[in-house]
PDB file of N, CA and C in Angstrom:
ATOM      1  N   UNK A   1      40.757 -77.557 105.955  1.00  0.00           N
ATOM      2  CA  UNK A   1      41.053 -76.142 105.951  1.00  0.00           C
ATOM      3  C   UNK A   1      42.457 -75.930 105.369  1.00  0.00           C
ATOM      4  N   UNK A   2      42.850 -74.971 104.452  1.00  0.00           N
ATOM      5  CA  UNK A   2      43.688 -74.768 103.798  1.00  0.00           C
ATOM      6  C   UNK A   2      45.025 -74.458 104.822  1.00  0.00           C
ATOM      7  N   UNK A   3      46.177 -75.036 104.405  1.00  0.00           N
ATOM      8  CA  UNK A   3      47.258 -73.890 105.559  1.00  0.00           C
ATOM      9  C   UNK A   3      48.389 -73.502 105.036  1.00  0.00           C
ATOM     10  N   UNK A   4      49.002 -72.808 105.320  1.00  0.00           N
ATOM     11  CA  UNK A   4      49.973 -72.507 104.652  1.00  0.00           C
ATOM     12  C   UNK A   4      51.476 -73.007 105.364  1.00  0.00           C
ATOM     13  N   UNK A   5      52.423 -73.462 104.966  1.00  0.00           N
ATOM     14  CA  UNK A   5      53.755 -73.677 104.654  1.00  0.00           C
ATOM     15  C   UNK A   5      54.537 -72.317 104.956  1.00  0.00           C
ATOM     16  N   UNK A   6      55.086 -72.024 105.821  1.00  0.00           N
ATOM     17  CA  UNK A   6      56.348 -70.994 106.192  1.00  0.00           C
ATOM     18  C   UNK A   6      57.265 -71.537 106.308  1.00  0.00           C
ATOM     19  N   UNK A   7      58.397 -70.990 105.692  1.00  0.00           N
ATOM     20  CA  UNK A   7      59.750 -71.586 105.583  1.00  0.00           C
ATOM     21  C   UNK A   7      60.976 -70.174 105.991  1.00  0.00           C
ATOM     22  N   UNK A   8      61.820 -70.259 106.165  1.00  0.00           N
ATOM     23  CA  UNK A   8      62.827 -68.969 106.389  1.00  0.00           C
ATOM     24  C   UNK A   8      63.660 -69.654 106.494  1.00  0.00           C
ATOM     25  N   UNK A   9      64.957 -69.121 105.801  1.00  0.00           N
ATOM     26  CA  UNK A   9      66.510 -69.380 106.011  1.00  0.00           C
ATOM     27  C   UNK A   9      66.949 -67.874 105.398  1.00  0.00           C
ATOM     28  N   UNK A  10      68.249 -68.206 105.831  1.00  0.00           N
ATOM     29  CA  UNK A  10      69.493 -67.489 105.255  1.00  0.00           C
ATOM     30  C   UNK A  10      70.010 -68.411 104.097  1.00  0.00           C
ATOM     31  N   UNK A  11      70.826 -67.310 103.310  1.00  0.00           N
ATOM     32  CA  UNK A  11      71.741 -67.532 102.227  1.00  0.00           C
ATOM     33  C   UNK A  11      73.049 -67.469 102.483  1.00  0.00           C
ATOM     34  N   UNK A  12      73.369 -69.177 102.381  1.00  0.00           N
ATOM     35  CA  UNK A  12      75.081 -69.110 102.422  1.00  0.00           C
ATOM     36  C   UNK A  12      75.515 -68.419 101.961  1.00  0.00           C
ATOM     37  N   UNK A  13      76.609 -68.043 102.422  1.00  0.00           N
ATOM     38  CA  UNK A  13      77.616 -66.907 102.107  1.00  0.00           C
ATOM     39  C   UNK A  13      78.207 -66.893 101.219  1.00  0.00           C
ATOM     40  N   UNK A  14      78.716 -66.112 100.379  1.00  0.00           N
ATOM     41  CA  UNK A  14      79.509 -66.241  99.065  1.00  0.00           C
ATOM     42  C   UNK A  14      78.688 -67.616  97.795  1.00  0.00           C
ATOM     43  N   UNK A  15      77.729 -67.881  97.916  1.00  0.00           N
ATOM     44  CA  UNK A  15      76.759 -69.013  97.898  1.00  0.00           C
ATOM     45  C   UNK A  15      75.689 -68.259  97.264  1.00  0.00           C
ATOM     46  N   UNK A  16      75.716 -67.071  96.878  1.00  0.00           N
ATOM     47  CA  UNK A  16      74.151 -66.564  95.825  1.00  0.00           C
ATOM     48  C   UNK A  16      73.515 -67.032  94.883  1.00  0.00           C
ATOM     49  N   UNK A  17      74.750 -66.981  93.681  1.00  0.00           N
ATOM     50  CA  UNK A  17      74.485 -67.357  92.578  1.00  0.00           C
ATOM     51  C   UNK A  17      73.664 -68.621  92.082  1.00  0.00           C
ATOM     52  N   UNK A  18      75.001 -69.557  93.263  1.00  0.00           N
ATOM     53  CA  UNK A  18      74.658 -71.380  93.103  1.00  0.00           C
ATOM     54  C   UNK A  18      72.890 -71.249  93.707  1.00  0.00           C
ATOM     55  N   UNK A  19      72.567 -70.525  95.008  1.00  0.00           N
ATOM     56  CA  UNK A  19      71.323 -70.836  95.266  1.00  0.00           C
ATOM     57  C   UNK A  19      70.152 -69.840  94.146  1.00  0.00           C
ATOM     58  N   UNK A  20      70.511 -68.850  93.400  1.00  0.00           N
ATOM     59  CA  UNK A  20      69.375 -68.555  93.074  1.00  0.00           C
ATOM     60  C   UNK A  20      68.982 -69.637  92.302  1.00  0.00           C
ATOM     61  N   UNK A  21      70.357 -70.303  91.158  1.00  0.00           N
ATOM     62  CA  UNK A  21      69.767 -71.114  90.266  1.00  0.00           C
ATOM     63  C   UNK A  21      69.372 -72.291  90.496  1.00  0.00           C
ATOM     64  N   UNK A  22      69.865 -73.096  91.603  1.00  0.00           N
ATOM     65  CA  UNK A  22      69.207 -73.865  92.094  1.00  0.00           C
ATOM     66  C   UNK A  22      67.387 -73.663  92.545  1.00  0.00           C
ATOM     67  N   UNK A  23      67.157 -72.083  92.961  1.00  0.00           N
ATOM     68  CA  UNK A  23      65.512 -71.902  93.361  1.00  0.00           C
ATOM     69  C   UNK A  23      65.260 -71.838  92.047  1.00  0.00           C
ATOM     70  N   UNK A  24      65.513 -71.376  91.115  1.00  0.00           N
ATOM     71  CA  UNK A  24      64.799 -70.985  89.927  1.00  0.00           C
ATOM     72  C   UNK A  24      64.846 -72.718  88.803  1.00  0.00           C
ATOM     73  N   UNK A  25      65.655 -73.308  88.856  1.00  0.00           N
ATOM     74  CA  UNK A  25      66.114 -74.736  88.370  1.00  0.00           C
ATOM     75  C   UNK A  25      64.894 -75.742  88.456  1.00  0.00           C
ATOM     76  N   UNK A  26      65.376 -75.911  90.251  1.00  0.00           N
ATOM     77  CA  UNK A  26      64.751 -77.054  90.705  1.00  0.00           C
ATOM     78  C   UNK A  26      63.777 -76.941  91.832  1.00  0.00           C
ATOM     79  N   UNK A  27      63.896 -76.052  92.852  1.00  0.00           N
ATOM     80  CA  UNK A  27      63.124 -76.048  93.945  1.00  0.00           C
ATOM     81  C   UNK A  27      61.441 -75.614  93.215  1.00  0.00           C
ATOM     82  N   UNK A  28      61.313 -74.332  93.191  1.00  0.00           N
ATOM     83  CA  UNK A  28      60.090 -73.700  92.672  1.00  0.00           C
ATOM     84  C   UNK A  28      59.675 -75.116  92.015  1.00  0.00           C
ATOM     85  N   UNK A  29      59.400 -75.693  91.241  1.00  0.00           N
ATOM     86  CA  UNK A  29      59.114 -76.513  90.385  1.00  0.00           C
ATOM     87  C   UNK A  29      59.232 -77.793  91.258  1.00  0.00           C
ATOM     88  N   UNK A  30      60.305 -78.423  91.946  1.00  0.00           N
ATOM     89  CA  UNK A  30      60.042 -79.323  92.586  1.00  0.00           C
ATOM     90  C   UNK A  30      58.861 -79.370  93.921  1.00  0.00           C
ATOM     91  N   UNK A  31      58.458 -77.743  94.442  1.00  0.00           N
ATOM     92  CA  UNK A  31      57.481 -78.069  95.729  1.00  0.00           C
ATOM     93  C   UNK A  31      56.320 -78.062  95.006  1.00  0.00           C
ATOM     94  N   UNK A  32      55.925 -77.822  93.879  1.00  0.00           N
ATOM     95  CA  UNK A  32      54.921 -78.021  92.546  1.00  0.00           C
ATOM     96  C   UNK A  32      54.836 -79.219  92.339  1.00  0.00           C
ATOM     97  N   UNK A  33      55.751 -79.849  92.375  1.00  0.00           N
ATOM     98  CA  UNK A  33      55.131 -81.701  92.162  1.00  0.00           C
ATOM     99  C   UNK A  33      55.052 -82.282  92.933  1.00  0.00           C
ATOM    100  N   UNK A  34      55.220 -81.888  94.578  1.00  0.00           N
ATOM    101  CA  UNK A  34      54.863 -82.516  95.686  1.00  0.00           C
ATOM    102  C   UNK A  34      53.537 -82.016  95.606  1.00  0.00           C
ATOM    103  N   UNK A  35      52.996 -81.217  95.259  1.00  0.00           N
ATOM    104  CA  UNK A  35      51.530 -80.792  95.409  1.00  0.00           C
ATOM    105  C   UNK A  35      51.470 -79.010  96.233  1.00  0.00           C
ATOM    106  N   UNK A  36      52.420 -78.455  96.503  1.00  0.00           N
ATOM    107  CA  UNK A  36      52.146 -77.318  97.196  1.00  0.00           C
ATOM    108  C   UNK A  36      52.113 -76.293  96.085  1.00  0.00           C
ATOM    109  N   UNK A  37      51.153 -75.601  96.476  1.00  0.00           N
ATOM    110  CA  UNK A  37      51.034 -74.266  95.622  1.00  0.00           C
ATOM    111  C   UNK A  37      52.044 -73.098  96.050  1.00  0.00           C
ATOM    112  N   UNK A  38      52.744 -73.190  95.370  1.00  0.00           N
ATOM    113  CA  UNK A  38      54.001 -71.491  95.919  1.00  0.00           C
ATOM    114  C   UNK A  38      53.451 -70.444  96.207  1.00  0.00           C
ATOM    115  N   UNK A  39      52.797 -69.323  97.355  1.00  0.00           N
ATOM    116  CA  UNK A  39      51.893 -68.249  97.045  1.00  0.00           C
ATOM    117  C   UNK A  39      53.154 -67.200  97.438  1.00  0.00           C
ATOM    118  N   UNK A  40      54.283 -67.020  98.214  1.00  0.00           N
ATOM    119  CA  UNK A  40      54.807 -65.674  98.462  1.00  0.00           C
ATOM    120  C   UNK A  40      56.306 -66.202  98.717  1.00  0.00           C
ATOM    121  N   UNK A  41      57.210 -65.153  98.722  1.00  0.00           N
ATOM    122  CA  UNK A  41      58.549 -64.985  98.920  1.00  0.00           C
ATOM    123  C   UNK A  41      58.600 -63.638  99.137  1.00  0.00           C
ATOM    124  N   UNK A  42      59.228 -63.822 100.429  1.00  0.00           N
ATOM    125  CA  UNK A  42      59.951 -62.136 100.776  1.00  0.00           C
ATOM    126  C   UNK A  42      61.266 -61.799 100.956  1.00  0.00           C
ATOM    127  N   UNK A  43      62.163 -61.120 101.188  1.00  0.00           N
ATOM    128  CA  UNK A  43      63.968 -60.958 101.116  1.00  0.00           C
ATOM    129  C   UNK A  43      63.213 -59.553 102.278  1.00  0.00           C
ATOM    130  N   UNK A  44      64.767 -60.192 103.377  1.00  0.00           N
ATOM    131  CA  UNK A  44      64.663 -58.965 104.479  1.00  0.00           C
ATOM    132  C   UNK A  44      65.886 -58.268 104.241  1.00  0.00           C
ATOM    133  N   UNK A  45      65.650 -57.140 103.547  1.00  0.00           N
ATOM    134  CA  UNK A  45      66.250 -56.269 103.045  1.00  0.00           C
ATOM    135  C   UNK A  45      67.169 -55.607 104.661  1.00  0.00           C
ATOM    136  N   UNK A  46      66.941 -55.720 105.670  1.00  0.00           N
ATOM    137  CA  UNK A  46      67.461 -54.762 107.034  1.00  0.00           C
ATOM    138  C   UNK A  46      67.019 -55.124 107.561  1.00  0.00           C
ATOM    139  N   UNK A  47      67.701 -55.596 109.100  1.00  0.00           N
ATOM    140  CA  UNK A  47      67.396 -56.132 110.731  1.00  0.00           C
ATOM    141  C   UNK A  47      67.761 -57.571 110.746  1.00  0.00           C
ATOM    142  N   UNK A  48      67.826 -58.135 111.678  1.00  0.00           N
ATOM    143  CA  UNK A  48      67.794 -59.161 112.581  1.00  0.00           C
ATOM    144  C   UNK A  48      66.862 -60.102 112.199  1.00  0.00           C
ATOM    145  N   UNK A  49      66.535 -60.235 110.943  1.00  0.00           N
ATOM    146  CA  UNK A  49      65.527 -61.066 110.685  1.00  0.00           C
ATOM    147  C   UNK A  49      65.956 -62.614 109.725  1.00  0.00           C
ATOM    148  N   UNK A  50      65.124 -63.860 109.617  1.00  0.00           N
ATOM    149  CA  UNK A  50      65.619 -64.553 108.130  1.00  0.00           C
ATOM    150  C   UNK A  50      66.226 -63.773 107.274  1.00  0.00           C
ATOM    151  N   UNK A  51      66.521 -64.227 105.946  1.00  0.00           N
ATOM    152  CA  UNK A  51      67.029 -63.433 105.361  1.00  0.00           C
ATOM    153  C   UNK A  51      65.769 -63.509 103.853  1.00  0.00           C
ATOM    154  N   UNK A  52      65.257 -64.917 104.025  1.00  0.00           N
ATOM    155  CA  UNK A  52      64.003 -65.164 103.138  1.00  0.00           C
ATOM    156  C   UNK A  52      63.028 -66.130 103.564  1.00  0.00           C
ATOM    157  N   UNK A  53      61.939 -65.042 103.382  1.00  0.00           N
ATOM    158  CA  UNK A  53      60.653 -66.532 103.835  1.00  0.00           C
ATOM    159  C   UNK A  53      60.141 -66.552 102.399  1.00  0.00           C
ATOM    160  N   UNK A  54      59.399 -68.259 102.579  1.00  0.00           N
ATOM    161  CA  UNK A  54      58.692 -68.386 101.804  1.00  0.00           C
ATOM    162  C   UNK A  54      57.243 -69.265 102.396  1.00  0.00           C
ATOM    163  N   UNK A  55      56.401 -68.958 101.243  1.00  0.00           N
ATOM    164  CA  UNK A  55      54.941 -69.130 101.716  1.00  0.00           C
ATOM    165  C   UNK A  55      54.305 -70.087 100.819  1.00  0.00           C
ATOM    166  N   UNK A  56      53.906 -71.532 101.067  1.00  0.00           N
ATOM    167  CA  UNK A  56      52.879 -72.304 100.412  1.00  0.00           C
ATOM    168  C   UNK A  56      51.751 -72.941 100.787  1.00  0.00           C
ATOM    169  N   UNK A  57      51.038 -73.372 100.053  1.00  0.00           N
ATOM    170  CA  UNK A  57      49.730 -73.335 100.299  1.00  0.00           C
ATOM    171  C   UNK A  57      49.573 -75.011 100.204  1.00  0.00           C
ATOM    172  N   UNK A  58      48.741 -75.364 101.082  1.00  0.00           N
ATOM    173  CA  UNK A  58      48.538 -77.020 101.075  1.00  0.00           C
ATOM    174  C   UNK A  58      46.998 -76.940 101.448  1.00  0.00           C
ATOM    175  N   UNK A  59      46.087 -78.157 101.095  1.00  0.00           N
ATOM    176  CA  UNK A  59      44.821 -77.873 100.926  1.00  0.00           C
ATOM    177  C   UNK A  59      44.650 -78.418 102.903  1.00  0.00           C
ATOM    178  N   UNK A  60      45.181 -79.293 103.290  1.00  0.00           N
ATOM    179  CA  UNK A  60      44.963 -79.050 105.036  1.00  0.00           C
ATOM    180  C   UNK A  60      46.372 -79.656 105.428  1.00  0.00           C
ATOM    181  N   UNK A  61      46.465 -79.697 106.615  1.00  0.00           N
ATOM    182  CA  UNK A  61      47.428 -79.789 107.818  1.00  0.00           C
ATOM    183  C   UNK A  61      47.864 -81.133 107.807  1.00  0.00           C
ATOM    184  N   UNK A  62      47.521 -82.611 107.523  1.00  0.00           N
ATOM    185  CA  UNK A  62      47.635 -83.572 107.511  1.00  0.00           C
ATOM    186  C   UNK A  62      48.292 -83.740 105.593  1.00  0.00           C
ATOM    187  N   UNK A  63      47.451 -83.590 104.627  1.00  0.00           N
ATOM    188  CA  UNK A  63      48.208 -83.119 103.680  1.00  0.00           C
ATOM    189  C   UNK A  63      49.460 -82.534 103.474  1.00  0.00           C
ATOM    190  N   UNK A  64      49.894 -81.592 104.095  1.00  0.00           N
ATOM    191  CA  UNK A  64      51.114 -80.566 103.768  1.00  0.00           C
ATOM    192  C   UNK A  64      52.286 -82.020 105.125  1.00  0.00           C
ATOM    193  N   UNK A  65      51.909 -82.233 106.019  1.00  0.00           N
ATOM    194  CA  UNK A  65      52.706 -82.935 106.940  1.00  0.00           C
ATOM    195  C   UNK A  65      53.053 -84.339 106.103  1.00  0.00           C
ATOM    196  N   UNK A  66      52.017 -85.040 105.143  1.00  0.00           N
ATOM    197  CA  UNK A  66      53.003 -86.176 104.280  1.00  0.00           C
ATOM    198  C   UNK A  66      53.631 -85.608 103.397  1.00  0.00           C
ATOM    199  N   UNK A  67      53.148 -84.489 102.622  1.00  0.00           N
ATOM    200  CA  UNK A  67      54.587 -83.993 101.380  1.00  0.00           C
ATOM    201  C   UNK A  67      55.463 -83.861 102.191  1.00  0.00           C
ATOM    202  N   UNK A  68      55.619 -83.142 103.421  1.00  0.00           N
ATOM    203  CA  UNK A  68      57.029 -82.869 104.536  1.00  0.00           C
ATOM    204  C   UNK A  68      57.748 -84.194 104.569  1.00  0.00           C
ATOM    205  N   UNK A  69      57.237 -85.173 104.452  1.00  0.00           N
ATOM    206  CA  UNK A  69      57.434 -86.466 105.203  1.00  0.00           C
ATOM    207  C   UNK A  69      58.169 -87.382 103.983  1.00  0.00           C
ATOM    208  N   UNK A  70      58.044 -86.629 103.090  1.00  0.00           N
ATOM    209  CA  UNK A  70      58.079 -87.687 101.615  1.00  0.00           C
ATOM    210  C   UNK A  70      59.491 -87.603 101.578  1.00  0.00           C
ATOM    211  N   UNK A  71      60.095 -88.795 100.576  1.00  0.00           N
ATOM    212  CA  UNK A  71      61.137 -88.889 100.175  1.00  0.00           C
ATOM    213  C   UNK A  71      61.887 -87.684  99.203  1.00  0.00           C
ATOM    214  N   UNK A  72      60.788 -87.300  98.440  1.00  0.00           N
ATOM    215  CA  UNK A  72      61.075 -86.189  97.243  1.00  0.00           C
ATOM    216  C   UNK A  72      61.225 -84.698  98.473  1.00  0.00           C
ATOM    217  N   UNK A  73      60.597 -84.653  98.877  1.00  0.00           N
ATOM    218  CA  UNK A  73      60.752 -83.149  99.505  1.00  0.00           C
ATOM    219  C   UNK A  73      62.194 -83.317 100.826  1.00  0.00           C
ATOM    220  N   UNK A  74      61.952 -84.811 101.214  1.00  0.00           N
ATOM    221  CA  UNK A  74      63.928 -84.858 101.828  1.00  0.00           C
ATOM    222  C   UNK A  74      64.847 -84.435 100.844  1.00  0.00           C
ATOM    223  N   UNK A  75      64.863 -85.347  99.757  1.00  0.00           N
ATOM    224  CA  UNK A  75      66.101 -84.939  98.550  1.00  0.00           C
ATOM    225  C   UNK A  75      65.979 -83.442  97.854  1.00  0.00           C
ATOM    226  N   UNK A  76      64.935 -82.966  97.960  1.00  0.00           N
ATOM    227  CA  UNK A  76      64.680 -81.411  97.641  1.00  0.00           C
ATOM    228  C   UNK A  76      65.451 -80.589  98.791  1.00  0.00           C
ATOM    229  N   UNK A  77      64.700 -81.311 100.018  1.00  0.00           N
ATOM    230  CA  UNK A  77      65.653 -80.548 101.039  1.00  0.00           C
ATOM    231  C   UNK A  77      66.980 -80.106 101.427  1.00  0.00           C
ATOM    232  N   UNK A  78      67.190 -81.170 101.088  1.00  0.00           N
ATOM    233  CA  UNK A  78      68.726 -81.714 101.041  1.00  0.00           C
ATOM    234  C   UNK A  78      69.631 -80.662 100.492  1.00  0.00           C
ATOM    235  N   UNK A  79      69.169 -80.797  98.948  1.00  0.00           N
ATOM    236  CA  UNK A  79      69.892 -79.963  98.079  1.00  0.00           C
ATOM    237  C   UNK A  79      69.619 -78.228  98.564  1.00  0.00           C
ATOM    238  N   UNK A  80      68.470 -77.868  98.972  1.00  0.00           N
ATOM    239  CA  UNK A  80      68.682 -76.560  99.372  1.00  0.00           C
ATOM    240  C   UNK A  80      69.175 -76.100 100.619  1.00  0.00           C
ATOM    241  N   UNK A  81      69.475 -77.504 101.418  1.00  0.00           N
ATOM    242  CA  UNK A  81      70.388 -77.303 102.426  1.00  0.00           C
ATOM    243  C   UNK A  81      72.476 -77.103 102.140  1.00  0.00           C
ATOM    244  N   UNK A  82      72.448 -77.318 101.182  1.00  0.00           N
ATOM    245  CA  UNK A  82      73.735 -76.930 100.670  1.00  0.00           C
ATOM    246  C   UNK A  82      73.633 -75.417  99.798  1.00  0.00           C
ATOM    247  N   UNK A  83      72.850 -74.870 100.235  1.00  0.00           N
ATOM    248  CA  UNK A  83      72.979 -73.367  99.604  1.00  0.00           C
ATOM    249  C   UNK A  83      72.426 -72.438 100.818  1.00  0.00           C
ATOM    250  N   UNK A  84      71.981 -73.145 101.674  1.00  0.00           N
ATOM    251  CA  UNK A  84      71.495 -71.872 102.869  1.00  0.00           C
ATOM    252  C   UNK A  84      71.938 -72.053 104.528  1.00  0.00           C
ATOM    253  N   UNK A  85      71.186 -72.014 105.197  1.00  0.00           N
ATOM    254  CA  UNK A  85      71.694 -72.382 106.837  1.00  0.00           C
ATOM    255  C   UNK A  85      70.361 -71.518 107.996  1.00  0.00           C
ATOM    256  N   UNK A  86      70.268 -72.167 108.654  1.00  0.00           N
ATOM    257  CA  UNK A  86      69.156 -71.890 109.500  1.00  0.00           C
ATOM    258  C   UNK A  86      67.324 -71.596 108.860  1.00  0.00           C
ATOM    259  N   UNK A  87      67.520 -72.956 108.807  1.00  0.00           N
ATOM    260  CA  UNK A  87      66.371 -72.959 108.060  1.00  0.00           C
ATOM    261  C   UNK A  87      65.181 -73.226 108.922  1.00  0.00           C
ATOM    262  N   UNK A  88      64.400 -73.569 109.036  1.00  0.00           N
ATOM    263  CA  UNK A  88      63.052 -73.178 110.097  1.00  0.00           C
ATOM    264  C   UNK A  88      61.557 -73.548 109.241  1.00  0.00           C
ATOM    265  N   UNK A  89      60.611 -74.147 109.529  1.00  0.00           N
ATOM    266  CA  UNK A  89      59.173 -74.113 108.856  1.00  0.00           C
ATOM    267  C   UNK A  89      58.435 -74.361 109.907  1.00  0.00           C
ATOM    268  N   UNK A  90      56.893 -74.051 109.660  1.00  0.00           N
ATOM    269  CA  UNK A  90      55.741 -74.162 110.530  1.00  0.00           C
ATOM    270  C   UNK A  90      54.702 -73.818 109.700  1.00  0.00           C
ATOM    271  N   UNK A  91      53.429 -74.689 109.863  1.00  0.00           N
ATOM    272  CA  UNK A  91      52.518 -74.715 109.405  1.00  0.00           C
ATOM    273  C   UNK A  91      51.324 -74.287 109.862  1.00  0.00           C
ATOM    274  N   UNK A  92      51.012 -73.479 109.281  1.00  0.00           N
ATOM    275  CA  UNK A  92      49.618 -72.893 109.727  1.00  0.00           C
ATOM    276  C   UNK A  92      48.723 -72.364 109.233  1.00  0.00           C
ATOM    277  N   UNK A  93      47.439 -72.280 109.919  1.00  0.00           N
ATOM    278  CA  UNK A  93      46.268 -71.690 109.326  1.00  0.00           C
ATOM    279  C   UNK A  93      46.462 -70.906 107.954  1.00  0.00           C
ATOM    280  N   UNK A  94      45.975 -70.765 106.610  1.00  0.00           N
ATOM    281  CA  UNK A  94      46.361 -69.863 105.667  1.00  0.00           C
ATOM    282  C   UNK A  94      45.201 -68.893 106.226  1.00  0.00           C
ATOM    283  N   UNK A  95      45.658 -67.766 105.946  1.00  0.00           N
ATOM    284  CA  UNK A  95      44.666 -66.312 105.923  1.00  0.00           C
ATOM    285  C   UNK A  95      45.306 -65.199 104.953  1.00  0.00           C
ATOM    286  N   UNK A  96      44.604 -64.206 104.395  1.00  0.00           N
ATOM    287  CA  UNK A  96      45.432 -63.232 103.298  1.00  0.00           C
ATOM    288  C   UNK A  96      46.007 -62.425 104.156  1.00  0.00           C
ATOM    289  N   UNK A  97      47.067 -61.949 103.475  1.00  0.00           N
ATOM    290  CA  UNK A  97      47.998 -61.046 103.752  1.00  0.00           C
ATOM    291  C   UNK A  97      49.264 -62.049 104.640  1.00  0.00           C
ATOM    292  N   UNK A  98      50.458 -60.719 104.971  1.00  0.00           N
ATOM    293  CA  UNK A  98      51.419 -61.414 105.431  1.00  0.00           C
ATOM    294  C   UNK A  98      51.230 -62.160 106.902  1.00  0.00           C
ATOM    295  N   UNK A  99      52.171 -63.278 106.678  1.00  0.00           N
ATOM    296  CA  UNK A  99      52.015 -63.456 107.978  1.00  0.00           C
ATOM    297  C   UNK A  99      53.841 -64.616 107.910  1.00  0.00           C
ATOM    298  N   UNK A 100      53.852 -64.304 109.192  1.00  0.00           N
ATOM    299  CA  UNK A 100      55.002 -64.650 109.818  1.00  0.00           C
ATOM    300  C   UNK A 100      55.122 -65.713 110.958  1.00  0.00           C
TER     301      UNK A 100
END
């Protein structure tokens, strides 16, 4: 069963620029060669919330838990851990529309 990948962090501070081009560079494209399909990104424009989730698609639950596990998606990690802070994921059931 398909599931999806939720992710949320914030954007370091004074830290925009370096992270957009880093998402647009290397990330987008690097969770593409671990095998995840990118399906959504949102920006919380107002409130108490992340500041961005993102949404991918893995074909099941045991699948998406070895790309997590891999060496490439640590060193991916890594690097987008020097552009954000409170970062967070959980995996679950995919279904359409948003979900949180």
């Amino acid at each position: 069963m398909p599931v999806k990948i939720l992710m949320t962090w914030d954007i370091a501070q004074d830290n925009e620029q370096e992270y957009f081009e880093f998402i647009i560079s290397e990330f987008i494209s690097g969770v593409q060669r671990l095998g995840f399909q990118p399906l959504d990104a949102w920006a919380t424009l107002y409130g108490e919330y992340p500041q961005i989730q993102v949404g991918m698609i893995a074909s099941d639950a045991e699948t998406a838990q070895q790309m997590l596990d891999s060496a490439e998606w640590t060193e991916l990690r890594e690097k987008l851990f020097s552009h954000i802070e409170n970062f967070s994921y959980k995996i679950i059931p995919a279904r359409t529309g948003f979900q949180f």
